[in-house]
Each structure stands twice: as C-alpha cells, then as structure tokens.
C-alpha atoms as a PDB file:
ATOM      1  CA  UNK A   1       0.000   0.000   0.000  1.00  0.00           C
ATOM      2  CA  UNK A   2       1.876   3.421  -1.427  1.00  0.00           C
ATOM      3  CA  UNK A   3       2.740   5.636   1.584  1.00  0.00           C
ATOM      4  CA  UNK A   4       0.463   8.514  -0.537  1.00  0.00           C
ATOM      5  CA  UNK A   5      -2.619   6.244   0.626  1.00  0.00           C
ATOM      6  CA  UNK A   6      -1.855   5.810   4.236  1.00  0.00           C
ATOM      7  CA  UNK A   7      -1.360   9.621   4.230  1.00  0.00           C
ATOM      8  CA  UNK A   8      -4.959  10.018   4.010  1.00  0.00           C
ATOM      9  CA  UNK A   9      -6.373   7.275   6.446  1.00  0.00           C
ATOM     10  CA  UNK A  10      -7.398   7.029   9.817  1.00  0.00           C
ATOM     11  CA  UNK A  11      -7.964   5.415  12.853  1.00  0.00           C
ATOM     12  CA  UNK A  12     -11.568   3.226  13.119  1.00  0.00           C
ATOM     13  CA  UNK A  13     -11.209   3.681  16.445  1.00  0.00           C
ATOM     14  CA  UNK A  14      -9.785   6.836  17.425  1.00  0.00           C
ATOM     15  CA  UNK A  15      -9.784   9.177  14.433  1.00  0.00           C
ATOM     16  CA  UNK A  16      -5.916   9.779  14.642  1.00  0.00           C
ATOM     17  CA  UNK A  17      -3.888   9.464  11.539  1.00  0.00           C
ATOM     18  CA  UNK A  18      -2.184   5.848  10.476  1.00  0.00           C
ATOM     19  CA  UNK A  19       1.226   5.808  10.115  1.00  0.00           C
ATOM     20  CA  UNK A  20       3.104   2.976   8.798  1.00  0.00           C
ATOM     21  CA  UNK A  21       4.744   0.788  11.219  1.00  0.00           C
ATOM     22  CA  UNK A  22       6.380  -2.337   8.868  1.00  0.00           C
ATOM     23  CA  UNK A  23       3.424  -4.456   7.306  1.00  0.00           C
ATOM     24  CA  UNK A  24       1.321  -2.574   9.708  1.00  0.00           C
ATOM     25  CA  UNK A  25      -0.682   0.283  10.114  1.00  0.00           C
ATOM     26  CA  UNK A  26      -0.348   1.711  13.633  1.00  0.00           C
ATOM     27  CA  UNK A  27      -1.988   4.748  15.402  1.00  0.00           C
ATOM     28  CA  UNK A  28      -0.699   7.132  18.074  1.00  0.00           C
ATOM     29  CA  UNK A  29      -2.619   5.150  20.670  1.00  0.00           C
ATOM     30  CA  UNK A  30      -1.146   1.543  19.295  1.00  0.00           C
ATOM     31  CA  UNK A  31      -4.217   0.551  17.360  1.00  0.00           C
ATOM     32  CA  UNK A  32      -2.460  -1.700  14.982  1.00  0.00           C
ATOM     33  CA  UNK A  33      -4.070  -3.047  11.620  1.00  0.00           C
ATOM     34  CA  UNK A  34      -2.199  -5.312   9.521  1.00  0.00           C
ATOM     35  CA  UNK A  35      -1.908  -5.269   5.943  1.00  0.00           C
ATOM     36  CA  UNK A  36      -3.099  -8.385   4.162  1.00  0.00           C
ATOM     37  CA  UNK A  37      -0.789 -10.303   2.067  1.00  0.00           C
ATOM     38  CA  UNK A  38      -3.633  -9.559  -1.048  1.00  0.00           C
ATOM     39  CA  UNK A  39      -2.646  -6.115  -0.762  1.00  0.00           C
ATOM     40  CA  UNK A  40      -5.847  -4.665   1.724  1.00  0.00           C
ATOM     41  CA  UNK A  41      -6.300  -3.348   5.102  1.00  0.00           C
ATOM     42  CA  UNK A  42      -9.127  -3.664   7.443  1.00  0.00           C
ATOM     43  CA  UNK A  43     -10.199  -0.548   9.178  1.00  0.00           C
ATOM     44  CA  UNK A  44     -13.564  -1.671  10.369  1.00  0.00           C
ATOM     45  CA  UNK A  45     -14.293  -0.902  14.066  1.00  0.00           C
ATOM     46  CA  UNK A  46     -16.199  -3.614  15.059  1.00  0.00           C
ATOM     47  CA  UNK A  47     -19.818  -3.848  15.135  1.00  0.00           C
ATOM     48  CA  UNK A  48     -21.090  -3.564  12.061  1.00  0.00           C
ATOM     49  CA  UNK A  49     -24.292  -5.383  10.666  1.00  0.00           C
ATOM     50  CA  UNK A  50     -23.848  -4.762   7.600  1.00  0.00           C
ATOM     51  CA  UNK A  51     -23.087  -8.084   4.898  1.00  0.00           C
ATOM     52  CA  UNK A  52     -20.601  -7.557   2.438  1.00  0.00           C
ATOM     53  CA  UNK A  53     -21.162  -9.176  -0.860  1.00  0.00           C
ATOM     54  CA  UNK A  54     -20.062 -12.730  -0.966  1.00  0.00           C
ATOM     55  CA  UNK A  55     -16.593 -13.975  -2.918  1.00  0.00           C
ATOM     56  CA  UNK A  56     -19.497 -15.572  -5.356  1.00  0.00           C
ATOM     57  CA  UNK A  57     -21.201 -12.123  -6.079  1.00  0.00           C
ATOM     58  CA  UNK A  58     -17.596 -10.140  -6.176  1.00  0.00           C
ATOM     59  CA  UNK A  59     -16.450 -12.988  -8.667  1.00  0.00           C
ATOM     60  CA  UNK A  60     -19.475 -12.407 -10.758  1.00  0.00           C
ATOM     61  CA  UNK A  61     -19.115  -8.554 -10.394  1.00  0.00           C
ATOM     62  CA  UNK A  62     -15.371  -8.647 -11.528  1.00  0.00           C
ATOM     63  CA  UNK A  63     -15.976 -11.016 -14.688  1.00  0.00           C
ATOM     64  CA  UNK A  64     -18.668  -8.899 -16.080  1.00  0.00           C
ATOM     65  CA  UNK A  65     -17.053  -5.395 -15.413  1.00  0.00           C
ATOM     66  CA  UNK A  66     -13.619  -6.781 -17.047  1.00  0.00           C
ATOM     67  CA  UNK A  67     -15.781  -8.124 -20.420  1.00  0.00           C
ATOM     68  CA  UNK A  68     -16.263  -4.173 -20.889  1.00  0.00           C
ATOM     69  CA  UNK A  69     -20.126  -3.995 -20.547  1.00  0.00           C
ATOM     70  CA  UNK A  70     -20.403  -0.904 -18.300  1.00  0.00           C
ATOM     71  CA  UNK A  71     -17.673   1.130 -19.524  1.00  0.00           C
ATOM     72  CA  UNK A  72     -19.587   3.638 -21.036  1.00  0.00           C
ATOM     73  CA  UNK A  73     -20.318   4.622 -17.106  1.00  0.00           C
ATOM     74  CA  UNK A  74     -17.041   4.062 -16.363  1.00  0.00           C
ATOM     75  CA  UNK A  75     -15.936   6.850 -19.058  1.00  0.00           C
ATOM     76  CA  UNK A  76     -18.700   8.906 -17.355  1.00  0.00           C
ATOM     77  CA  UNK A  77     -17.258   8.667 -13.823  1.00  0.00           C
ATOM     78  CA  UNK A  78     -14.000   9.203 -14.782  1.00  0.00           C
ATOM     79  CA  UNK A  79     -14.804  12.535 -17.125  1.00  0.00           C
ATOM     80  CA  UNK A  80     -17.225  14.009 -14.429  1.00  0.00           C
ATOM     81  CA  UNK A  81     -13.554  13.757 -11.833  1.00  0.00           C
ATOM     82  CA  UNK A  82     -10.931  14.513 -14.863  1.00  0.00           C
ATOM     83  CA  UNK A  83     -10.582  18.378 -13.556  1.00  0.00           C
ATOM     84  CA  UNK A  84      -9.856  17.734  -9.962  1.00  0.00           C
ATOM     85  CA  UNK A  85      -6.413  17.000  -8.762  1.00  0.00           C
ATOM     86  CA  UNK A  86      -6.079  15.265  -5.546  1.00  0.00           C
ATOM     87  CA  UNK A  87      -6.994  11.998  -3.285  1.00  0.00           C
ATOM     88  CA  UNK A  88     -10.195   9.917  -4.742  1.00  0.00           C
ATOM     89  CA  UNK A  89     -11.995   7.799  -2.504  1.00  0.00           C
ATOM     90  CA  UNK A  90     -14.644   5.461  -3.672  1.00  0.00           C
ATOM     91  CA  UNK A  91     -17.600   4.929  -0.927  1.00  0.00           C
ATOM     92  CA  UNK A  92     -18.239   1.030  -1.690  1.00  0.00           C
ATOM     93  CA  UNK A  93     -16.220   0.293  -4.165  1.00  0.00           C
ATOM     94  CA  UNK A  94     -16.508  -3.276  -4.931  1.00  0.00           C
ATOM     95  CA  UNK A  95     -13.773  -4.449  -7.281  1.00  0.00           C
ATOM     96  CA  UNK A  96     -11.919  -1.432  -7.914  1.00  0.00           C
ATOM     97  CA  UNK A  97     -13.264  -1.056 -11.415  1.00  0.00           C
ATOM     98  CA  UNK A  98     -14.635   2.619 -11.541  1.00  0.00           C
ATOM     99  CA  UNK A  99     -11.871   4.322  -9.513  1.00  0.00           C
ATOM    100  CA  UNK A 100      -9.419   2.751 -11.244  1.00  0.00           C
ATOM    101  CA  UNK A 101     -10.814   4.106 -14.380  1.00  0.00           C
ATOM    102  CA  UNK A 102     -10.937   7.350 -13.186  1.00  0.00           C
ATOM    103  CA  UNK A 103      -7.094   7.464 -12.224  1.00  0.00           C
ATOM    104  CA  UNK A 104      -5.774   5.820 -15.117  1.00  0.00           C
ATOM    105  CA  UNK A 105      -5.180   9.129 -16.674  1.00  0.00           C
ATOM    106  CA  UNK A 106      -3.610  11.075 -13.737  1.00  0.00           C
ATOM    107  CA  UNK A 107      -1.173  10.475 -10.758  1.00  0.00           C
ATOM    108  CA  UNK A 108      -3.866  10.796  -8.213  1.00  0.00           C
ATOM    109  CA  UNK A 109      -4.286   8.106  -5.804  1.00  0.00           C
ATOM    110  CA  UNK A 110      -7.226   6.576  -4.616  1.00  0.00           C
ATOM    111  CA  UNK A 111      -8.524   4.688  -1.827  1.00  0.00           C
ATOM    112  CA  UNK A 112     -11.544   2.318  -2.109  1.00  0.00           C
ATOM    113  CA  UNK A 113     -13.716   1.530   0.492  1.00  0.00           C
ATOM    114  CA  UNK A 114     -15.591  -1.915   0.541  1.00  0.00           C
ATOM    115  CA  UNK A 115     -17.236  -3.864   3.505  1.00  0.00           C
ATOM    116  CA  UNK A 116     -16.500  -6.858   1.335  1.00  0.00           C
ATOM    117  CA  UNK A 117     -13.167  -8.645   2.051  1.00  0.00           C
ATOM    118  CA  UNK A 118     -13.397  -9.946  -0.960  1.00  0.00           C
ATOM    119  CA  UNK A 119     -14.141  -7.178  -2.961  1.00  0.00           C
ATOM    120  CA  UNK A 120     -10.895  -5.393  -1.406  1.00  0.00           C
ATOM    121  CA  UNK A 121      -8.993  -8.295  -2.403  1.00  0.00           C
ATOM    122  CA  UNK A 122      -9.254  -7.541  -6.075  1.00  0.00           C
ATOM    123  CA  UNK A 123      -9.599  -4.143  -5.522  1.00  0.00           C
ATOM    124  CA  UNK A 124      -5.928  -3.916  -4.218  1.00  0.00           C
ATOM    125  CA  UNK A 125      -4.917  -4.922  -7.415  1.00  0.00           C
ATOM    126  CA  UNK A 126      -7.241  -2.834  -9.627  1.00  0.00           C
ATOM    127  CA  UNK A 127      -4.447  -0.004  -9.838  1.00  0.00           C
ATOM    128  CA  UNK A 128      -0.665   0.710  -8.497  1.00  0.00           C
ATOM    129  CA  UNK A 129      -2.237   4.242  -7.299  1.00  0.00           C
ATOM    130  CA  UNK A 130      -5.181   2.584  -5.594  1.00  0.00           C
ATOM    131  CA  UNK A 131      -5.583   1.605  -2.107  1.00  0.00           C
ATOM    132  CA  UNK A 132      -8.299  -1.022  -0.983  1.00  0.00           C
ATOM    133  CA  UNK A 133      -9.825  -0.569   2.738  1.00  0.00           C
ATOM    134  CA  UNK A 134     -12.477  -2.888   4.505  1.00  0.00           C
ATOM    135  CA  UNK A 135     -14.882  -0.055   5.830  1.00  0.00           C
ATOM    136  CA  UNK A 136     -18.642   0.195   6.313  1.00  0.00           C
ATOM    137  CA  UNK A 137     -19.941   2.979   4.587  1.00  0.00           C
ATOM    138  CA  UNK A 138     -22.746   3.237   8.037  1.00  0.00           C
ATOM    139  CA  UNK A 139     -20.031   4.153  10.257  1.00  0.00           C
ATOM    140  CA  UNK A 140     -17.678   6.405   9.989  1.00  0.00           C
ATOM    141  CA  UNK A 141     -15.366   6.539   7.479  1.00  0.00           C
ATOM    142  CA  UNK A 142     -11.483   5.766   8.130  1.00  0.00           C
ATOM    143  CA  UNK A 143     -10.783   8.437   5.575  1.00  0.00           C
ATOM    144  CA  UNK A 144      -9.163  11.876   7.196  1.00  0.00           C
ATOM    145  CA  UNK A 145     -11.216  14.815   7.389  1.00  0.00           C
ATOM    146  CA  UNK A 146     -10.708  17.125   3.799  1.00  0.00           C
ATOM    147  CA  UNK A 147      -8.427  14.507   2.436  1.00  0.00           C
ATOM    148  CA  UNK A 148      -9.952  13.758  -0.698  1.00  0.00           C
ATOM    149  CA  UNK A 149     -10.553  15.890  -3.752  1.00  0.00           C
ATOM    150  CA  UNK A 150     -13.576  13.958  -4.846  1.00  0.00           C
ATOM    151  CA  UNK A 151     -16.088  11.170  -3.524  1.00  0.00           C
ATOM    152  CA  UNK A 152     -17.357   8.590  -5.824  1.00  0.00           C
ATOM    153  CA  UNK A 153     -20.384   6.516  -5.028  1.00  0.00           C
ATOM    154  CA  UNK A 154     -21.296   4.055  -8.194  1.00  0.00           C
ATOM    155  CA  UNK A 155     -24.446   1.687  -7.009  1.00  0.00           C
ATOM    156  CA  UNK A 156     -23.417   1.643  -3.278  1.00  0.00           C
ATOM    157  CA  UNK A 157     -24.952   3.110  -0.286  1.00  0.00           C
ATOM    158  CA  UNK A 158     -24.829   6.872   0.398  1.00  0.00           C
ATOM    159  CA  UNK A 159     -23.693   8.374   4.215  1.00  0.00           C
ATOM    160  CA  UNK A 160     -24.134  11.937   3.344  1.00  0.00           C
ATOM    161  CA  UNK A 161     -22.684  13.655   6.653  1.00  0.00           C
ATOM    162  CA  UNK A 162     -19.624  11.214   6.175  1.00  0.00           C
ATOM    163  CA  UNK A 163     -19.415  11.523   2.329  1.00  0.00           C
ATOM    164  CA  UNK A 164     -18.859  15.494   3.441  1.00  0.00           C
ATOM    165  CA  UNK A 165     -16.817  15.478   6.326  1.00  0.00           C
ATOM    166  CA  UNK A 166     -13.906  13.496   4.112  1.00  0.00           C
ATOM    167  CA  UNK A 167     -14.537  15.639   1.325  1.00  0.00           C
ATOM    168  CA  UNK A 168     -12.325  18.995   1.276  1.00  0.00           C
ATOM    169  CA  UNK A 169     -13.973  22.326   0.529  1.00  0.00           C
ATOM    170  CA  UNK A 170     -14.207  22.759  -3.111  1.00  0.00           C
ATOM    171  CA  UNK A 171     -14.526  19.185  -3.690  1.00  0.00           C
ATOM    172  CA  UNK A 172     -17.702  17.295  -5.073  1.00  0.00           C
ATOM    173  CA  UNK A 173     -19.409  14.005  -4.352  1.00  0.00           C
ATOM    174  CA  UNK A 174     -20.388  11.662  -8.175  1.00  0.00           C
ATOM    175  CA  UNK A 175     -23.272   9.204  -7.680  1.00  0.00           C
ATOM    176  CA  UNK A 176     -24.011   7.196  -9.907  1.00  0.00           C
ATOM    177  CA  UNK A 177     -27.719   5.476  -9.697  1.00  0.00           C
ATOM    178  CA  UNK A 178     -30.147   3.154 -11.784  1.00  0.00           C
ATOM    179  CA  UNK A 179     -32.894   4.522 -13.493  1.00  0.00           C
ATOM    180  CA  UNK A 180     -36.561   2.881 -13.714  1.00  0.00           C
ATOM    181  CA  UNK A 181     -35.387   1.516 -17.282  1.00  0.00           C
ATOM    182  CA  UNK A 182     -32.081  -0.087 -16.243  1.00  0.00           C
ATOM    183  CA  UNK A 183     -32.428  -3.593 -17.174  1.00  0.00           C
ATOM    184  CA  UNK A 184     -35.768  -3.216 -17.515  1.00  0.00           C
ATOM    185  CA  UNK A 185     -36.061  -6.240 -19.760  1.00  0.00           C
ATOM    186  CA  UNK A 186     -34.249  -8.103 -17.498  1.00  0.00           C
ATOM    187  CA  UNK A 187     -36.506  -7.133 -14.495  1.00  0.00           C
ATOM    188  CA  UNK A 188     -39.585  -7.785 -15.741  1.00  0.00           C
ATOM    189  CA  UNK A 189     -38.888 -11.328 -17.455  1.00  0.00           C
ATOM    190  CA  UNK A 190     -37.055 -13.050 -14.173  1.00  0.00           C
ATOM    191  CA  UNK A 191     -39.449 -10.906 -11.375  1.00  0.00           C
ATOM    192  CA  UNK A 192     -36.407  -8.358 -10.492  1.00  0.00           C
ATOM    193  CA  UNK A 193     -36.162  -6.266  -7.721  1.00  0.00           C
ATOM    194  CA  UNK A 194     -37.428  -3.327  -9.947  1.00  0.00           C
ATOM    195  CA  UNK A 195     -36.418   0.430  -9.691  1.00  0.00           C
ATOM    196  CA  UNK A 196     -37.914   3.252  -7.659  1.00  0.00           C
ATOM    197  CA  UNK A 197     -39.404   5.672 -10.547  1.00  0.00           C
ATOM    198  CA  UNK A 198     -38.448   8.807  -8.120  1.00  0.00           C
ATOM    199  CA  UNK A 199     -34.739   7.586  -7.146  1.00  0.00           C
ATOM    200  CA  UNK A 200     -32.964  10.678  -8.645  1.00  0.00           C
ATOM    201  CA  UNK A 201     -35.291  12.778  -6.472  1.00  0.00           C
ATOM    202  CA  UNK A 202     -34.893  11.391  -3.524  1.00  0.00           C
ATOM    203  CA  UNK A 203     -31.215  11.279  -3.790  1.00  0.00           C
ATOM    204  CA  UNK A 204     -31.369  15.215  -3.816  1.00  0.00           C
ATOM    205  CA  UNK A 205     -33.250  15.020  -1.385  1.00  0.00           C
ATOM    206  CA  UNK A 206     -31.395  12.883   0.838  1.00  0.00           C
ATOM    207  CA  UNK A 207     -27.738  14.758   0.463  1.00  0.00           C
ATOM    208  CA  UNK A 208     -29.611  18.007   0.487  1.00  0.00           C
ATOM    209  CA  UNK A 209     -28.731  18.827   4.089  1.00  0.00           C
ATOM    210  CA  UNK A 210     -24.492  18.325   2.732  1.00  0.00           C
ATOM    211  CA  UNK A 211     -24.878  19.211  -1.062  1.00  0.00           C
ATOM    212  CA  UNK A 212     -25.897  20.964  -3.938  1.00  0.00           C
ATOM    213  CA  UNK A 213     -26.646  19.562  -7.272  1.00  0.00           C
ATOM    214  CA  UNK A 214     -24.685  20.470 -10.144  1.00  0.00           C
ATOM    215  CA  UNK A 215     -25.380  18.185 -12.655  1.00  0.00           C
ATOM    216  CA  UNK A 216     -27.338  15.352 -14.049  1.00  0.00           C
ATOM    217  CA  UNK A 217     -25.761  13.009 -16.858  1.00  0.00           C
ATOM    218  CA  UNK A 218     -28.504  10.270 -18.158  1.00  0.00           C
ATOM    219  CA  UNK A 219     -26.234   7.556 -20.191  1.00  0.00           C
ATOM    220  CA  UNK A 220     -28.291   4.971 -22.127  1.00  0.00           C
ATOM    221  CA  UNK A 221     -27.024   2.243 -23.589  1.00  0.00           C
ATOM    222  CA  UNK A 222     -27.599  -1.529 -25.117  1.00  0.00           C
ATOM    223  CA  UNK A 223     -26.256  -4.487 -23.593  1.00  0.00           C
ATOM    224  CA  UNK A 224     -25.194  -7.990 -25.793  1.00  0.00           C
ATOM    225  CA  UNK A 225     -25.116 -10.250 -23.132  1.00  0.00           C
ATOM    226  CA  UNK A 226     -24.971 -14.327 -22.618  1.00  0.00           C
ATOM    227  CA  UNK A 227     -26.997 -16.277 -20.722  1.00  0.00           C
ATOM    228  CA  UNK A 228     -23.641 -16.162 -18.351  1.00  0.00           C
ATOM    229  CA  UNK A 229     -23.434 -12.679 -18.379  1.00  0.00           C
ATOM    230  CA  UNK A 230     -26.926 -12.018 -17.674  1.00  0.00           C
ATOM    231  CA  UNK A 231     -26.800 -14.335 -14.309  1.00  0.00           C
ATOM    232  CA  UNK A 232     -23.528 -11.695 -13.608  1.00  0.00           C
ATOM    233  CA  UNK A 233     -25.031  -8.944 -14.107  1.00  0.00           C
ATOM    234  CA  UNK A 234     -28.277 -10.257 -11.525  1.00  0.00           C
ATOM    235  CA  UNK A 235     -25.577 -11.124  -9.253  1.00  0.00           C
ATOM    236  CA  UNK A 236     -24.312  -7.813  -9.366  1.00  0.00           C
ATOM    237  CA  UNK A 237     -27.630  -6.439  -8.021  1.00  0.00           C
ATOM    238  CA  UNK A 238     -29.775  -5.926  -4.622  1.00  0.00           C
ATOM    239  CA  UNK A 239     -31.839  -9.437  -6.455  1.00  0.00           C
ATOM    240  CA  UNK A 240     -28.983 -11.494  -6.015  1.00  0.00           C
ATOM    241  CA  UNK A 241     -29.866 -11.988  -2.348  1.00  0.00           C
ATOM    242  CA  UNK A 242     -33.462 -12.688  -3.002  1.00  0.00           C
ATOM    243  CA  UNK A 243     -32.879 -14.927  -6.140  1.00  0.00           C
ATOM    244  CA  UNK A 244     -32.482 -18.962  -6.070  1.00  0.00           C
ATOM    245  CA  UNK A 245     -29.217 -19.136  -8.158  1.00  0.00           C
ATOM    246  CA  UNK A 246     -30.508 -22.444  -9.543  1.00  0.00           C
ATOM    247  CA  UNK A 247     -34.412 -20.906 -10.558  1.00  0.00           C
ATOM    248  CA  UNK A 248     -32.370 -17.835 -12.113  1.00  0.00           C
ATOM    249  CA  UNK A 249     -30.259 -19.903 -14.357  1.00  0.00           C
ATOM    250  CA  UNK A 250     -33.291 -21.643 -15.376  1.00  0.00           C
ATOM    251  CA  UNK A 251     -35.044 -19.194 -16.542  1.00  0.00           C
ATOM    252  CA  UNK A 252     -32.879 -16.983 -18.218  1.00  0.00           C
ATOM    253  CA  UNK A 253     -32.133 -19.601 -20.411  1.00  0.00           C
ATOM    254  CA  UNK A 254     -35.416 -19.803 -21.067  1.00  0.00           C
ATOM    255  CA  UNK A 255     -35.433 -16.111 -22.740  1.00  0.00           C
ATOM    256  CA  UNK A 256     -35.438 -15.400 -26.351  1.00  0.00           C
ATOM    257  CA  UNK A 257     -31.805 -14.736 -27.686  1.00  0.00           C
ATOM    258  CA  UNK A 258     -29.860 -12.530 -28.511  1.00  0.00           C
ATOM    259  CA  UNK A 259     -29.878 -11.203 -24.557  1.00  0.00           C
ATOM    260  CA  UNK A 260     -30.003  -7.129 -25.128  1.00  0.00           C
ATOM    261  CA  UNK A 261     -31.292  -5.681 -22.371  1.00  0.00           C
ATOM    262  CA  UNK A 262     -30.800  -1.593 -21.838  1.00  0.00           C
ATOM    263  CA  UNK A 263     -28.650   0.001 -19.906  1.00  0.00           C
ATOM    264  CA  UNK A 264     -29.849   3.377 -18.327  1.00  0.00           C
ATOM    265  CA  UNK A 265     -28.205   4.936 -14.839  1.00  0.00           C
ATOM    266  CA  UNK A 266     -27.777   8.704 -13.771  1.00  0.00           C
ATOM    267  CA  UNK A 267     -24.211  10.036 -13.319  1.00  0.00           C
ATOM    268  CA  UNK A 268     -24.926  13.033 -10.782  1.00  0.00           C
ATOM    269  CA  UNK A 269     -22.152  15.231  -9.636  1.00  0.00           C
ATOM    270  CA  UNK A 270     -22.709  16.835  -6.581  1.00  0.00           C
ATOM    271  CA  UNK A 271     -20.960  20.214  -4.895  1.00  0.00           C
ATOM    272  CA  UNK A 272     -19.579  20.000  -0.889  1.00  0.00           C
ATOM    273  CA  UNK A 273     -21.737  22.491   0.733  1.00  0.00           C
ATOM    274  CA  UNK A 274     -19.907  24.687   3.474  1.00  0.00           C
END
C-alpha cells in the first residue's frame, strides 16, 4: 500500500492518523491493523451489521465489469472527476473497477472503500495508485477529514454527513444510480427487484442537508449479453440476495436470444456544501 494512501487514512477507532509501522498500520494510541498479504487493510471498528457481498457475487461482479459492458459509465465517472487533482476515494467500491478508471489518466491516488473482504482483495490490485480498505460505509469513514478531492459513489450506499466530512472544501461528491429503465427487460422477465421511478429525487433530497446539485448526466445504452453474463449482471444487483441461483439460471435460459437488455443509470455530480 503506497505511503500517498496511508497519508490520508485514519484510525476506526480513534480518528488519529495511520502511520506505517512495517506491514502494519499503527496509530498514536497503538491501534495496529495489519496489511493483508492480497494487498488490503481492514479498518472496520467492530460492530457492524452490515453483509458484504459474498466472494461468489464479487467474482461475478469482476468477470462482467472486465468483459467491458459498463464502460460507457465508467468513461462517465472518470470525465465528471478529470478536472480535480487530488486523493479519490470510492464509498463502496466493490472491485476497484470505476476508480481505477478514473485514475488511469492522472497520478492521483485513490482509496476504495468496501465492507467486502473480498471485494478489497481484487480491488488492491485494480491499480498501483489505488488503495483497498475494509470499511462500512454506516459508520464512519477511516478516511481523514478534507483529504480527498472527490467522492465517488457508483451503485453503493450513500452516508451523506460522512461523504462530506472526508470531502475537502471545493470538492464534489459523483453518484451514480439506476434509473426505472435499467435492465428493464431483465426485471420484468425473471421478477427483479425493480427500480424506484423517483430515485434521482430522492437522492437530492437525501444529500440536500451536505450538497448541492450540479449536474445530471442520463447515459443509455444496449447491452449484448450471454446467458452467463446475464446471471452476472443479476448477481451484481440488490436481487442477487433474493434470487435462487438455480431458478435464475433456469429461466434466463429460457429467454429469447440474442440477450439485449438496456442500460440506463444517472451520473450526478454533486458540490460539498460549506
């Protein structure tokens, strides 16, 4: 992990900045946190309820990302950050994919924050500039206060007041959400978990208290999937954890080929207020 990450990390337990200490992170009041040999650290303070996605979900997530389907959101991501300089740090990052998109074309660094083990795993390797962290995006972030230049937050949950508070003034917060189309084909033919129609407003609504939108990007696209792919990209999704693996396989190969479903998210780019 490059000494430019650590720089911007902190204590789970205290809030006091990480130093390294060997293969070890270590605070001021001996909180120690050893890097893995896969490259990640776990800052999590204990507690949390929250269940990361499993090393069959992140597997799924990583061969369907790497096959090139979502890049077009990828592209957006990484041209909605291309005019700030400074730290990037990815708010449940899964694999990596997006941030390390969005710093293959400067010498940023990033850090990406996963509650997944085994999304951190492949994370760490997603980049030389990119650092992967075991964090819960619920509790507060091990991310120093003003350290980063930009927050991204592609299909992951959103903790506003924490999302600001790592943020430095100037910076700006991307989201990235579904819209009621997105995979719409997909939804309705297996029973999906299907879209809320008024997600984009109630994601103003619910960083309105720490932001201020400045723009709205709609990206559109068609997917040419396999029957393989198409399981991924379920597996990607809140379904996956409602879905018999076995029933889903099933029945999308049941469903008229070619598999083209569409595409459609929101790439939002919001300003740090204060």
């Amino acid at each position: 992990m490059l000494d430019d990450v650590v720089a911007v990390l902190a204590c789970p337990h205290c809030g006091a900045d990480l130093d390294r200490a060997g293969n070890s992170l270590r605070c001021p009041a001996n909180h120690v946190f050893d890097v893995a040999r896969q490259g990640y650290v776990s800052l999590l303070a204990g507690g949390t309820k929250v269940v990361g996605d499993t090393a069959a979900m992140v597997a799924a997530r990583a061969e369907f990302l790497e096959a090139g389907h979502y890049a077009p959101i990828a592209e957006a991501v990484a041209s909605a950050v291309s005019s700030l300089d400074g730290c990037l740090v990815d708010v449940g990052a899964g694999t990596g994919y997006y941030l390390a998109r969005a710093l293959a074309e400067s010498n940023r660094v990033g850090v990406a924050l996963d509650v997944s083990k085994y999304a951190c795993r492949r994370a760490a390797k997603a980049h030389p500039r990119l650092g992967a962290v075991v964090a819960d995006a619920w509790q507060v972030l091990p991310v120093r206060s003003g350290a980063a230049s930009a927050v991204l937050n592609v299909f992951a949950p959103r903790n506003a007041a924490e999302m600001h508070r790592v943020l430095r003034p100037g910076g700006e917060l991307v989201v990235v959400v579904p819209n009621s189309g997105h995979l719409v084909e997909l939804v309705s033919a297996l029973g999906l978990l299907q879209v809320d129609e008024r997600k984009q407003e109630r994601l103003t609504e619910q960083l309105a208290d720490h932001f201020d939108l400045v723009s709205q990007d709609a990206r559109e696209f068609r997917l040419s999937l396999s029957p393989e792919e198409a399981e991924s990209v379920v597996a990607m999704g809140p379904s996956a954890w409602h879905a018999d693996p076995e029933d889903l396989r099933a029945r999308i190969a049941d469903l008229p080929k070619p598999l083209a479903p569409t595409a459609s998210v929101t790439v939002a780019r919001f300003a740090r207020r204060g």
